[in-house]
C-alpha atoms as a PDB file:
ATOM      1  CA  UNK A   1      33.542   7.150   2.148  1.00  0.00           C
ATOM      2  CA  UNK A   2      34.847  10.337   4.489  1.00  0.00           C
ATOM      3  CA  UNK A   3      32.405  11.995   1.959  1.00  0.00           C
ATOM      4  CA  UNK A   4      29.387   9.799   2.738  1.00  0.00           C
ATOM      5  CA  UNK A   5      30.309   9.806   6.907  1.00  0.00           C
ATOM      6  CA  UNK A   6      30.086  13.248   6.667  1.00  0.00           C
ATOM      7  CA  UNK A   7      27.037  14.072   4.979  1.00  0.00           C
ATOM      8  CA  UNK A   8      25.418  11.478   7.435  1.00  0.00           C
ATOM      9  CA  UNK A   9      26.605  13.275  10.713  1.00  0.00           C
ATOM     10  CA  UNK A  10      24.772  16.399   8.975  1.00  0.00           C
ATOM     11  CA  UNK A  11      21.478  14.481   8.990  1.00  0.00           C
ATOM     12  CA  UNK A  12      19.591  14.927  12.257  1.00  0.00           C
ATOM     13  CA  UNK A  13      15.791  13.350  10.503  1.00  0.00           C
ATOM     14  CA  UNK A  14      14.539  10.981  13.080  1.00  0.00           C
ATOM     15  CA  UNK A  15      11.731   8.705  12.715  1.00  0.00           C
ATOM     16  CA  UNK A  16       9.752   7.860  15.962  1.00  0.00           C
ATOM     17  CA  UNK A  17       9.626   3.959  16.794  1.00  0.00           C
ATOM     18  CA  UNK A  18       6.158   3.059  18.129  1.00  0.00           C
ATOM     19  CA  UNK A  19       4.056   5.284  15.344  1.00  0.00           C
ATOM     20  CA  UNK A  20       2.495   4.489  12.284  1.00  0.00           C
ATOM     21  CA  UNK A  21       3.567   6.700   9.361  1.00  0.00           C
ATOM     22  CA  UNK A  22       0.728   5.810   6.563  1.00  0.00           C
ATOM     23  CA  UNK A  23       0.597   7.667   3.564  1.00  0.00           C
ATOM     24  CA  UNK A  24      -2.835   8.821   2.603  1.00  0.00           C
ATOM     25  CA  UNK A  25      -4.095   8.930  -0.727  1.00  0.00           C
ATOM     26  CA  UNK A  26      -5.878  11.794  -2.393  1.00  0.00           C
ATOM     27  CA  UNK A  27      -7.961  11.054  -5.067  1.00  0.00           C
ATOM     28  CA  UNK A  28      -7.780  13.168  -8.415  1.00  0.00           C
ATOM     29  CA  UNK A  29     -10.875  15.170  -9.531  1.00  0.00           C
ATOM     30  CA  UNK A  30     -10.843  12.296 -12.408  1.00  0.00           C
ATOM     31  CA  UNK A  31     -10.547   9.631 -10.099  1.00  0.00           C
ATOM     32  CA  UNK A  32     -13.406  10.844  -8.363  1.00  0.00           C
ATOM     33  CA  UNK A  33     -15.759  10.695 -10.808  1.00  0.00           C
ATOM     34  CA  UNK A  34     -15.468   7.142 -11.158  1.00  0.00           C
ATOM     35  CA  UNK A  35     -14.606   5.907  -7.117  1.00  0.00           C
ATOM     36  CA  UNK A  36     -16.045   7.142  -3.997  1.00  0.00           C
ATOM     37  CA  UNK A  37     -12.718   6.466  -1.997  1.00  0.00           C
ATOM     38  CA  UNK A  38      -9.589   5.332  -2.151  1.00  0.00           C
ATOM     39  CA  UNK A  39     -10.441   2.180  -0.944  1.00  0.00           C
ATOM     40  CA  UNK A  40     -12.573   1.709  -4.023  1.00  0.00           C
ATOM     41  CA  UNK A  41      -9.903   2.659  -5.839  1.00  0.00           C
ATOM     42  CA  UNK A  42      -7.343   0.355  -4.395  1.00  0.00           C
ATOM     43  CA  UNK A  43      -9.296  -2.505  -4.918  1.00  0.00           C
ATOM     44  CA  UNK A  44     -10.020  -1.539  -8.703  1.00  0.00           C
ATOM     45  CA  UNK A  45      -6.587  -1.292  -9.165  1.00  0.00           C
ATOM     46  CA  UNK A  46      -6.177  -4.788  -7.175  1.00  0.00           C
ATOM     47  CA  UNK A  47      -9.056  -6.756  -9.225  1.00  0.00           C
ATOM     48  CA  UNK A  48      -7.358  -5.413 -12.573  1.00  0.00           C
ATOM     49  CA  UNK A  49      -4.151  -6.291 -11.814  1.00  0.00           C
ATOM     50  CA  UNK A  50      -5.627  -9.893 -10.998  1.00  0.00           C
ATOM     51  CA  UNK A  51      -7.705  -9.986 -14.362  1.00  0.00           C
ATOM     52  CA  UNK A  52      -4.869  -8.801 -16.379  1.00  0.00           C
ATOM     53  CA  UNK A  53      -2.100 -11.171 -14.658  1.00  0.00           C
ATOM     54  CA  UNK A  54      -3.103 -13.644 -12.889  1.00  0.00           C
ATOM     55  CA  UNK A  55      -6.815 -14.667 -13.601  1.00  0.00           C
ATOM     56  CA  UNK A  56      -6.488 -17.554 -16.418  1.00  0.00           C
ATOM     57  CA  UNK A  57      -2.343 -16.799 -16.975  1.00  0.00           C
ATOM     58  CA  UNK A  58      -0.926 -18.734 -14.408  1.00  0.00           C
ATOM     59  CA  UNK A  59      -1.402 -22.373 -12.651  1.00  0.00           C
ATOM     60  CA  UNK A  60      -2.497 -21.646  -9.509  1.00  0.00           C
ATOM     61  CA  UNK A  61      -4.556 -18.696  -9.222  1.00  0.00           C
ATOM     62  CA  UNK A  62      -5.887 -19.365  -5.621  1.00  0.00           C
ATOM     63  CA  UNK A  63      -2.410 -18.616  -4.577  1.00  0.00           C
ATOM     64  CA  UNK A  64      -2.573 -15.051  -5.683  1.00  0.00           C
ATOM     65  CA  UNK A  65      -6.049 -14.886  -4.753  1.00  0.00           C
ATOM     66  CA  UNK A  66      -4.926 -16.113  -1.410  1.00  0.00           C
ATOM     67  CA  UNK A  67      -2.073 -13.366  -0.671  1.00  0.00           C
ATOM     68  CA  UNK A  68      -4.633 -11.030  -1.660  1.00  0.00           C
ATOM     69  CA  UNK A  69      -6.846 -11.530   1.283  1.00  0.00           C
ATOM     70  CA  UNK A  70      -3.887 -11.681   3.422  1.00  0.00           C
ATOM     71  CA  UNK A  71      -2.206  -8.961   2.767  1.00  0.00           C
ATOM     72  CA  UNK A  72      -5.828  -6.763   2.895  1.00  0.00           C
ATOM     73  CA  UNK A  73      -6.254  -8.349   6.409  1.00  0.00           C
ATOM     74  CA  UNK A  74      -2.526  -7.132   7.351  1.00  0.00           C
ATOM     75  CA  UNK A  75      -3.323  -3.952   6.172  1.00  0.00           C
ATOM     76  CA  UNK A  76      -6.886  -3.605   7.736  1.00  0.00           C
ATOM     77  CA  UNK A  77      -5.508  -4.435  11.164  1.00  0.00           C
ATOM     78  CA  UNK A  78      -2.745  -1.707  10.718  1.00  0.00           C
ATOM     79  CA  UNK A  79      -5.530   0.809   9.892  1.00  0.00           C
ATOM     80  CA  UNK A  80      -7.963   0.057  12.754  1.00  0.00           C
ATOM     81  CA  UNK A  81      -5.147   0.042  15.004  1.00  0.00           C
ATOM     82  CA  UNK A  82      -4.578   3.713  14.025  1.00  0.00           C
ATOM     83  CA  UNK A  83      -8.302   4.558  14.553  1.00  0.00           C
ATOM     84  CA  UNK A  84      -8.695   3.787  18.147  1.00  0.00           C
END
């Protein structure tokens, strides 16, 4: 424990409250070829995942469906934000 109390008093990283720290995806010269952003990307990746686990494999799809669209909003809002 001394151990791990001093390694943290060596740590100065501070994050700044009040910013947005987004990563940003690049795509890959591969990925490219088939999407023209990342955000086409993203939701490939989000309609497979559906078709592959969700879409006839579980009761109550419209609940997945449904978090979905929320969490897109929550994340849409978050990125206009940063824009203006």
């Amino acid at each position: 424990m001394r151990t791990l109390k001093a390694l943290a008093e060596l740590c100065t990283f501070q994050i700044k409250l009040g910013e947005l720290h987004l990563p940003s995806y690049e795509l890959t010269s591969e990925e490219k070829k088939l999407y023209d952003t990342s955000s086409d990307l993203f939701w490939h990746l989000i309609q497979k995942g559906l078709e592959e686990k969700v879409i006839g494999q579980v009761e109550d799809e419209q609940v997945y469906i449904d978090r979905v669209q929320e969490e897109s909003e929550s994340l849409t809002r978050v990125t206009l934000q940063t824009t203006f």
